[in-house]
Every structure is written in structure tokens, then in C-alpha cells.
C-alpha atoms as a PDB file:
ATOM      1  CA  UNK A   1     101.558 106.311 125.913  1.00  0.00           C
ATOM      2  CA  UNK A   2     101.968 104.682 122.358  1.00  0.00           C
ATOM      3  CA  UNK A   3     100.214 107.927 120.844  1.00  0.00           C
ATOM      4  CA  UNK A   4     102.336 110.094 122.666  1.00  0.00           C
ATOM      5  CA  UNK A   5     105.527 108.332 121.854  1.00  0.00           C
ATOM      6  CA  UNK A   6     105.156 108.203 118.214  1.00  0.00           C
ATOM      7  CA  UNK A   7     103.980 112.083 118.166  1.00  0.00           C
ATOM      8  CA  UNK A   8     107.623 112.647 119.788  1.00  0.00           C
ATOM      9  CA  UNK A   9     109.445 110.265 117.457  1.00  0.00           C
ATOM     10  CA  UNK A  10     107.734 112.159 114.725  1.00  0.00           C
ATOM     11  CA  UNK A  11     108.920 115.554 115.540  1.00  0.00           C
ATOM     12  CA  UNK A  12     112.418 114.148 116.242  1.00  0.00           C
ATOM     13  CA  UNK A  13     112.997 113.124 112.663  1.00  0.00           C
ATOM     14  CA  UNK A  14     111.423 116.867 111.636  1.00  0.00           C
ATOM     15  CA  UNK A  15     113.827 118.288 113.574  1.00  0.00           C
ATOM     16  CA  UNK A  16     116.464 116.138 112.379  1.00  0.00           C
ATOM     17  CA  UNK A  17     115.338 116.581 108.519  1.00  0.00           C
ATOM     18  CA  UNK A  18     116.685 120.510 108.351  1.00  0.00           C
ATOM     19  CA  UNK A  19     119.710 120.064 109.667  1.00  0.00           C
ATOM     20  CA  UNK A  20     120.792 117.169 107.025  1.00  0.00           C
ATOM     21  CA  UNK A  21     119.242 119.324 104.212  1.00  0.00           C
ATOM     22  CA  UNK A  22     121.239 122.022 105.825  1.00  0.00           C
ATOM     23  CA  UNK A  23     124.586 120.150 105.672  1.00  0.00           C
ATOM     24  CA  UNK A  24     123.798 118.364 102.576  1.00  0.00           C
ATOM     25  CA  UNK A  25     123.063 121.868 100.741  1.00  0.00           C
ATOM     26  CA  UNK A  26     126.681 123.810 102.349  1.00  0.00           C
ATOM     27  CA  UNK A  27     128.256 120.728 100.937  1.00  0.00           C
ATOM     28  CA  UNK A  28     127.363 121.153  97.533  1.00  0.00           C
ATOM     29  CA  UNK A  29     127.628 124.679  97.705  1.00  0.00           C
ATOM     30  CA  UNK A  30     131.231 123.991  99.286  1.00  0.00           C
ATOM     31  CA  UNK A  31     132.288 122.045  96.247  1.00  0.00           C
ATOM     32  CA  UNK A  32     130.844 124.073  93.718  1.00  0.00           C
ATOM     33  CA  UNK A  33     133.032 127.708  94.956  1.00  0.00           C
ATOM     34  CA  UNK A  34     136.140 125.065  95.315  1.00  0.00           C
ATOM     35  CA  UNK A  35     135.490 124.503  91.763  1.00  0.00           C
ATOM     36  CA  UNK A  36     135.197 127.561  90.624  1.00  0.00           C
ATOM     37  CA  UNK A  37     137.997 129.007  92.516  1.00  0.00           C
ATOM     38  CA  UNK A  38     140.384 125.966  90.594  1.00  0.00           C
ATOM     39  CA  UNK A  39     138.941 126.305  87.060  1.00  0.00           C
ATOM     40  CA  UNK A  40     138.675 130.150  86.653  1.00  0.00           C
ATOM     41  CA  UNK A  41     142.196 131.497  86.187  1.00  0.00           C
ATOM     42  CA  UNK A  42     141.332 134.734  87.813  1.00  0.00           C
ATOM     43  CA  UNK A  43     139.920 132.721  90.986  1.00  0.00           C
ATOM     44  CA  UNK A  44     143.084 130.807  90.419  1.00  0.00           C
ATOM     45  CA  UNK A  45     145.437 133.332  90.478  1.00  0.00           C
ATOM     46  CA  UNK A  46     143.546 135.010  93.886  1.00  0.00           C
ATOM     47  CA  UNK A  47     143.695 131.610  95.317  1.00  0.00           C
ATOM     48  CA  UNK A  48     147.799 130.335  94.498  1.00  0.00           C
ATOM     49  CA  UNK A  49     149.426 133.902  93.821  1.00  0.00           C
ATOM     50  CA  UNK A  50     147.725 136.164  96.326  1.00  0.00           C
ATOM     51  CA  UNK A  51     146.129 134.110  99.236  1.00  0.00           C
ATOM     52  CA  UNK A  52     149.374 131.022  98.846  1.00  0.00           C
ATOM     53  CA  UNK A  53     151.808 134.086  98.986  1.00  0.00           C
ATOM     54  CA  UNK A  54     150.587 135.954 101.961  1.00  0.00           C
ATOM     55  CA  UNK A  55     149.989 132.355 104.023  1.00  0.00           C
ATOM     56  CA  UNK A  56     153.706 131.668 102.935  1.00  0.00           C
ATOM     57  CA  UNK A  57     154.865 135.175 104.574  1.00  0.00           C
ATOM     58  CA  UNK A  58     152.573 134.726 107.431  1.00  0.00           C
ATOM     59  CA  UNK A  59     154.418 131.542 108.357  1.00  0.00           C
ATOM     60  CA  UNK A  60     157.468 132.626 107.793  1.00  0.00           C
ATOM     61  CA  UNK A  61     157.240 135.999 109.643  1.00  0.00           C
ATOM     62  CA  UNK A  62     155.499 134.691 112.869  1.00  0.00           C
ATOM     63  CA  UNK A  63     158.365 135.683 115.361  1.00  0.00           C
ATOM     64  CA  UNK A  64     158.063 139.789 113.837  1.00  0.00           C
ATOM     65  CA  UNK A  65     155.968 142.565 115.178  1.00  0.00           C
ATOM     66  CA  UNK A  66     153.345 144.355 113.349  1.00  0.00           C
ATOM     67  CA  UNK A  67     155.383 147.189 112.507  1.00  0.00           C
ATOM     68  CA  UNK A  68     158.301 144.398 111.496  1.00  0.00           C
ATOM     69  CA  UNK A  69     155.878 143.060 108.717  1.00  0.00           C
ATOM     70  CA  UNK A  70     154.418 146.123 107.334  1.00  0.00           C
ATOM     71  CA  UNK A  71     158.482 146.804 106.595  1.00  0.00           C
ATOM     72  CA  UNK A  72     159.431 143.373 105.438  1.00  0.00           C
ATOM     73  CA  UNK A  73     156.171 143.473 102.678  1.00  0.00           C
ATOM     74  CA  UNK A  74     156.359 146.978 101.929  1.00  0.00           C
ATOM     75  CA  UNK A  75     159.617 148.121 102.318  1.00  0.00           C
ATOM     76  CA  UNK A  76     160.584 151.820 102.873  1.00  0.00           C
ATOM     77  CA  UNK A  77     156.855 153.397 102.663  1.00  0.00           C
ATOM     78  CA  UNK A  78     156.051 151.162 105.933  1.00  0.00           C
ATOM     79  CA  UNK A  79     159.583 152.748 107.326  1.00  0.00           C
ATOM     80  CA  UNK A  80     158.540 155.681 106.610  1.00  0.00           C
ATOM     81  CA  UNK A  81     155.169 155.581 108.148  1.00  0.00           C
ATOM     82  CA  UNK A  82     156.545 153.878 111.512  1.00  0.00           C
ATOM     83  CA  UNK A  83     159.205 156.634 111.527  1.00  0.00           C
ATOM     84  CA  UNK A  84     156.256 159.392 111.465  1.00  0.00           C
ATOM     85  CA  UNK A  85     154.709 156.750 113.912  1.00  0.00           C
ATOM     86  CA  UNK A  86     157.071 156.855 116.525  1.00  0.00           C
ATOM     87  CA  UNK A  87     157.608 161.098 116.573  1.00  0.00           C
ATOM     88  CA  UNK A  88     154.468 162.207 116.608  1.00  0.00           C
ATOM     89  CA  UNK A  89     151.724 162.341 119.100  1.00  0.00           C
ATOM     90  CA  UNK A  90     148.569 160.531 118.768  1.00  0.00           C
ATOM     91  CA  UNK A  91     146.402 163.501 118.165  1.00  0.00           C
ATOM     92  CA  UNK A  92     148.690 164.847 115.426  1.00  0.00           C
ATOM     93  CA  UNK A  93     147.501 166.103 112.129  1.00  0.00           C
ATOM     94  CA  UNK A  94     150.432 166.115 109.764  1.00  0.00           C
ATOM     95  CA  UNK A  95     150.879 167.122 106.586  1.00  0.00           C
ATOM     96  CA  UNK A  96     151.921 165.324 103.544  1.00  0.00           C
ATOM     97  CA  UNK A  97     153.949 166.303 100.777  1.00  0.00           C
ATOM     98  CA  UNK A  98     152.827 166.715  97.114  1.00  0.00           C
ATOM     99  CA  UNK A  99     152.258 163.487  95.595  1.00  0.00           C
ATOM    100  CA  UNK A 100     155.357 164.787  93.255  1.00  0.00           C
ATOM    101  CA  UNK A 101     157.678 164.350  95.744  1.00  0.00           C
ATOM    102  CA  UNK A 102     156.383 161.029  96.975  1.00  0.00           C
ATOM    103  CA  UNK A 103     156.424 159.959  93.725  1.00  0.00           C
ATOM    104  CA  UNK A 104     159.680 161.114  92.512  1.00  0.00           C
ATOM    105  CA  UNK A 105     162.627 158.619  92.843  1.00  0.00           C
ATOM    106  CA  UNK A 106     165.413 160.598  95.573  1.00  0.00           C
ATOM    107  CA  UNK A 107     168.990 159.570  95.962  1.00  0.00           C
ATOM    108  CA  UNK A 108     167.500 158.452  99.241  1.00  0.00           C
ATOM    109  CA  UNK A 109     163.579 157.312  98.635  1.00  0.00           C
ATOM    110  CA  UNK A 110     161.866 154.949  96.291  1.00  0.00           C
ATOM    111  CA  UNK A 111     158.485 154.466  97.715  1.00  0.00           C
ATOM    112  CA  UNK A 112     155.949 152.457  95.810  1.00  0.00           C
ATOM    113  CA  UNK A 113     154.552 153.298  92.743  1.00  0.00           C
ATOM    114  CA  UNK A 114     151.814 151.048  92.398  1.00  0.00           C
ATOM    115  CA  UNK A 115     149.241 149.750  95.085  1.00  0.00           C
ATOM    116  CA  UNK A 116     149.548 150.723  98.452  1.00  0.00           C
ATOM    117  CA  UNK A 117     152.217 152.745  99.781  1.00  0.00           C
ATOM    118  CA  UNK A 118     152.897 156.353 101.716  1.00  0.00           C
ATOM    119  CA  UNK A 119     151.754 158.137  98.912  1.00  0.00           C
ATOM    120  CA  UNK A 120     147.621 155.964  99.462  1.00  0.00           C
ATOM    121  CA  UNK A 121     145.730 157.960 102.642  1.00  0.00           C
ATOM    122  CA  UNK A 122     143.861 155.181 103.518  1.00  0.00           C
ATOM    123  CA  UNK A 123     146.829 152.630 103.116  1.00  0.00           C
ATOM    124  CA  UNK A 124     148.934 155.394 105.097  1.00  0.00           C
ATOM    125  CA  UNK A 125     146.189 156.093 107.747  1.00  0.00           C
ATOM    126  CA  UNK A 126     145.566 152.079 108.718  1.00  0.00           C
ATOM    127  CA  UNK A 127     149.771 152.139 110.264  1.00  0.00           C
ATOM    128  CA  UNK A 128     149.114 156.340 111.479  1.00  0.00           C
ATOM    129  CA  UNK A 129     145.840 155.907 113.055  1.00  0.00           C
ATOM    130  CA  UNK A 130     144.247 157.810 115.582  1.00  0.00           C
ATOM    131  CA  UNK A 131     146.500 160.187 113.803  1.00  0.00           C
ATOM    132  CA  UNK A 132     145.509 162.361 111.169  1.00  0.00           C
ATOM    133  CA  UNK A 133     146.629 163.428 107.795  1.00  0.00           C
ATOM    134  CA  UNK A 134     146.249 166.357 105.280  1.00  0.00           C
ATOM    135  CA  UNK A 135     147.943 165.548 101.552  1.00  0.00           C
ATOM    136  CA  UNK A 136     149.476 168.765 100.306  1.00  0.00           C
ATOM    137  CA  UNK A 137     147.643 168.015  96.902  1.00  0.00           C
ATOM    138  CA  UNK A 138     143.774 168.261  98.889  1.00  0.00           C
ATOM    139  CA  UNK A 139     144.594 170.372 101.572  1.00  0.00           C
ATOM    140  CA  UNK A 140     142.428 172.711 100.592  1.00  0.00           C
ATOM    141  CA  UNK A 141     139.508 169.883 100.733  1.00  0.00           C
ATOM    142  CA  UNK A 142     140.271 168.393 103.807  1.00  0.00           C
ATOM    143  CA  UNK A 143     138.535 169.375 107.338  1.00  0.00           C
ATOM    144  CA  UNK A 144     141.814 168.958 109.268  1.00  0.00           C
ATOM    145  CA  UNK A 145     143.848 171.167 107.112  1.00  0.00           C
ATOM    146  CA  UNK A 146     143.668 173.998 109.721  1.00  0.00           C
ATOM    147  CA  UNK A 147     144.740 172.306 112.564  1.00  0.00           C
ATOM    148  CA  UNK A 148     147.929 171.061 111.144  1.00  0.00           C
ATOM    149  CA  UNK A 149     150.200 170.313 113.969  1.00  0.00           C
ATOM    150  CA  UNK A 150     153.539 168.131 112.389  1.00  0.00           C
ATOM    151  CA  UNK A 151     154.604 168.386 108.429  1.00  0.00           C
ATOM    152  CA  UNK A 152     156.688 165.547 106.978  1.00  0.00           C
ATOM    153  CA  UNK A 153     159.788 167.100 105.511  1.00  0.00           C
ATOM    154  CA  UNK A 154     161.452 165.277 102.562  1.00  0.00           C
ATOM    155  CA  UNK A 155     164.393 166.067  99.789  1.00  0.00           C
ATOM    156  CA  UNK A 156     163.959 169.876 101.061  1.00  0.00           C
ATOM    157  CA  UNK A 157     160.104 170.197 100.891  1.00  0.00           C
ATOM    158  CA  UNK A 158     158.267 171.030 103.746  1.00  0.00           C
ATOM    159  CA  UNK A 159     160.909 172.967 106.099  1.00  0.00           C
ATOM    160  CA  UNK A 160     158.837 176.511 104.759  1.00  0.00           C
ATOM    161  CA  UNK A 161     156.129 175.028 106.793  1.00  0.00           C
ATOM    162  CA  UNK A 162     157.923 175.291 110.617  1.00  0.00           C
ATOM    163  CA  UNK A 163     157.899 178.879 112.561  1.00  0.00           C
ATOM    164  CA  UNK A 164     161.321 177.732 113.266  1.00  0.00           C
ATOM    165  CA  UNK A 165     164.635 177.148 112.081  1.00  0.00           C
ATOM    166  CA  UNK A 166     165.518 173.266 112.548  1.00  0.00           C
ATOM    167  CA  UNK A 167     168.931 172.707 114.003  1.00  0.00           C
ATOM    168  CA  UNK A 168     169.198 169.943 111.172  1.00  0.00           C
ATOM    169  CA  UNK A 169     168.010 169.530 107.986  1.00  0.00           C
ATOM    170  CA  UNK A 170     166.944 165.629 107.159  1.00  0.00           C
ATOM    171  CA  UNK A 171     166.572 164.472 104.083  1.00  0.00           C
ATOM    172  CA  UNK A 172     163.121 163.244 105.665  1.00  0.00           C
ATOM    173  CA  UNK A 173     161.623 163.931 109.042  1.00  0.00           C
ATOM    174  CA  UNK A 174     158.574 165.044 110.575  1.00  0.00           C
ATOM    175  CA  UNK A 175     158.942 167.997 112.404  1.00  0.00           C
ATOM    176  CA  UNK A 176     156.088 169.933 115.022  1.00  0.00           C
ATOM    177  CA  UNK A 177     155.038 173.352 112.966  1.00  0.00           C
ATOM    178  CA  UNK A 178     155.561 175.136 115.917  1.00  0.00           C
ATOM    179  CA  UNK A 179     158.790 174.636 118.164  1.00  0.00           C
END
């Protein structure tokens, strides 16, 4: 029973033996990154500018819905997007317009000129999805282009699109092709 005993003992502490090299390894890997992160400015910036600021509006928009904080951080493109949202189907393919009008400053739009925004497909497509969309500028490289179904009208662009006449004419909208 002694033989046995200390046989067990022995492959207890074995066992035990990874896990503390385990723990004592993420540790010093743990400080190391926190390091880094601190004493590189770029890590620096990442961790008080970008990752502080977003915790910061997390907190303080808890009580709004999704749609509620896509507006509040990106202002009228995320409008826009959860107008388009709300008046069109889910199976919708709509078209775009040219990034020249999204991109122009309107009496009545200013979308974003820099990252993100309406005028970004994949930025645009993450509020839009299951829906799909064709920009105006690669319409004639995208696989949905012929089964356009909705066009978003905006500053007078678009409206040559419908087989109808609209009974008004927005400043922006998204409209069915066919009434």
C-alpha cells in the first residue's frame, strides 16, 4: 500500500506542475502586453482614446436601442440607414446613389466623410442586413444589380429610376422601382 500511495502522490504533483507553469507563464505574458499597451503611444492611444471612449458611451447609452446608438455615434448616416431600414422589405436590393452625391454636402445632408458612414457598403450593410445593396458607382460589378427592387432617392437623384411618378418628391427617400 506504501508503493501504491507514493506512485499516486507522485502523479498528483505532475499533474499539479502544468497547471502552475501554465498560470505562472499567462501571468508574465499578462504583464508584458499591459506593458506594452502603456509604453507604446500607438497602443496607448488604442487603449485611452479608442477603447476608454467607446466604454464611456457604452455606459452612458445603456437605456438606448441599437438603432438609438448607431444615431447617437454616427449621426445622420445611421438615420439614414434606419430610415431605408424601416421602408423596405427584408429581401430588398436597393440601390445607392453615386458616391458624388453621398459625398457632396446638401442644404439637408452631411454624411461622413471619413471612416464609416452610408457612403462604406460594408459599414452600410452591418445596420441593412439581410438586405442588399448595389452602389450606383459598381453597379455594373455587382451580382444583384439586376434584381434591383427599391432606389434611395436624394437631392433629386434617383427618381429616373421608378416606372412611376411619386406623389412627392423627398429630398431623400427610398422608393420601390416599381409601384
Amino acid at each position: 500500500m506504501g508503493k501504491k500511495q507514493k506512485a499516486q502522490d507522485q502523479v498528483s504533483v505532475k499533474k499539479g506542475i502544468p497547471v502552475v507553469k501554465n498560470l505562472l507563464v499567462a501571468a508574465v505574458l499578462g504583464v508584458f502586453i499591459f506593458t506594452v499597451f502603456r509604453e507604446n503611444s500607438g497602443y496607448n492611444w488604442v487603449w485611452q482614446s479608442l477603447i476608454g471612449e467607446n466604454l464611456k458611451f457604452v455606459a452612458r447609452s445603456s437605456h438606448l436601442n441599437e438603432s438609438q446608438k448607431y444615431q447617437a455615434k454616427f449621426g445622420i448616416d445611421a438615420a439614414a440607414l434606419d430610415y431605408v431600414k424601416q421602408n423596405t422589405p427584408e429581401n430588398a436590393v436597393i440601390l445607392m446613389p453615386p458616391t458624388a452625391i453621398l459625398m457632396a454636402d446638401s442644404a439637408s445632408f452631411q454624411f461622413k466623410k471619413d471612416l464609416g458612414g452610408i457612403k462604406v457598403r460594408n459599414w452600410a450593410l452591418d445596420i441593412l442586413y439581410p438586405r442588399k445593396l448595389v452602389y450606383f458607382d459598381e453597379k455594373e460589378k455587382n451580382k444583384y444589380a439586376g434584381s434591383i427592387s427599391h432606389v434611395v432617392v436624394m437631392d433629386g437623384w434617383g427618381f429616373e429610376y421608378l416606372n412611376y411618378k411619386p406623389e412627392t418628391r423627398n429630398n431623400f427617400d427610398v422608393l420601390a422601382i416599381k409601384n
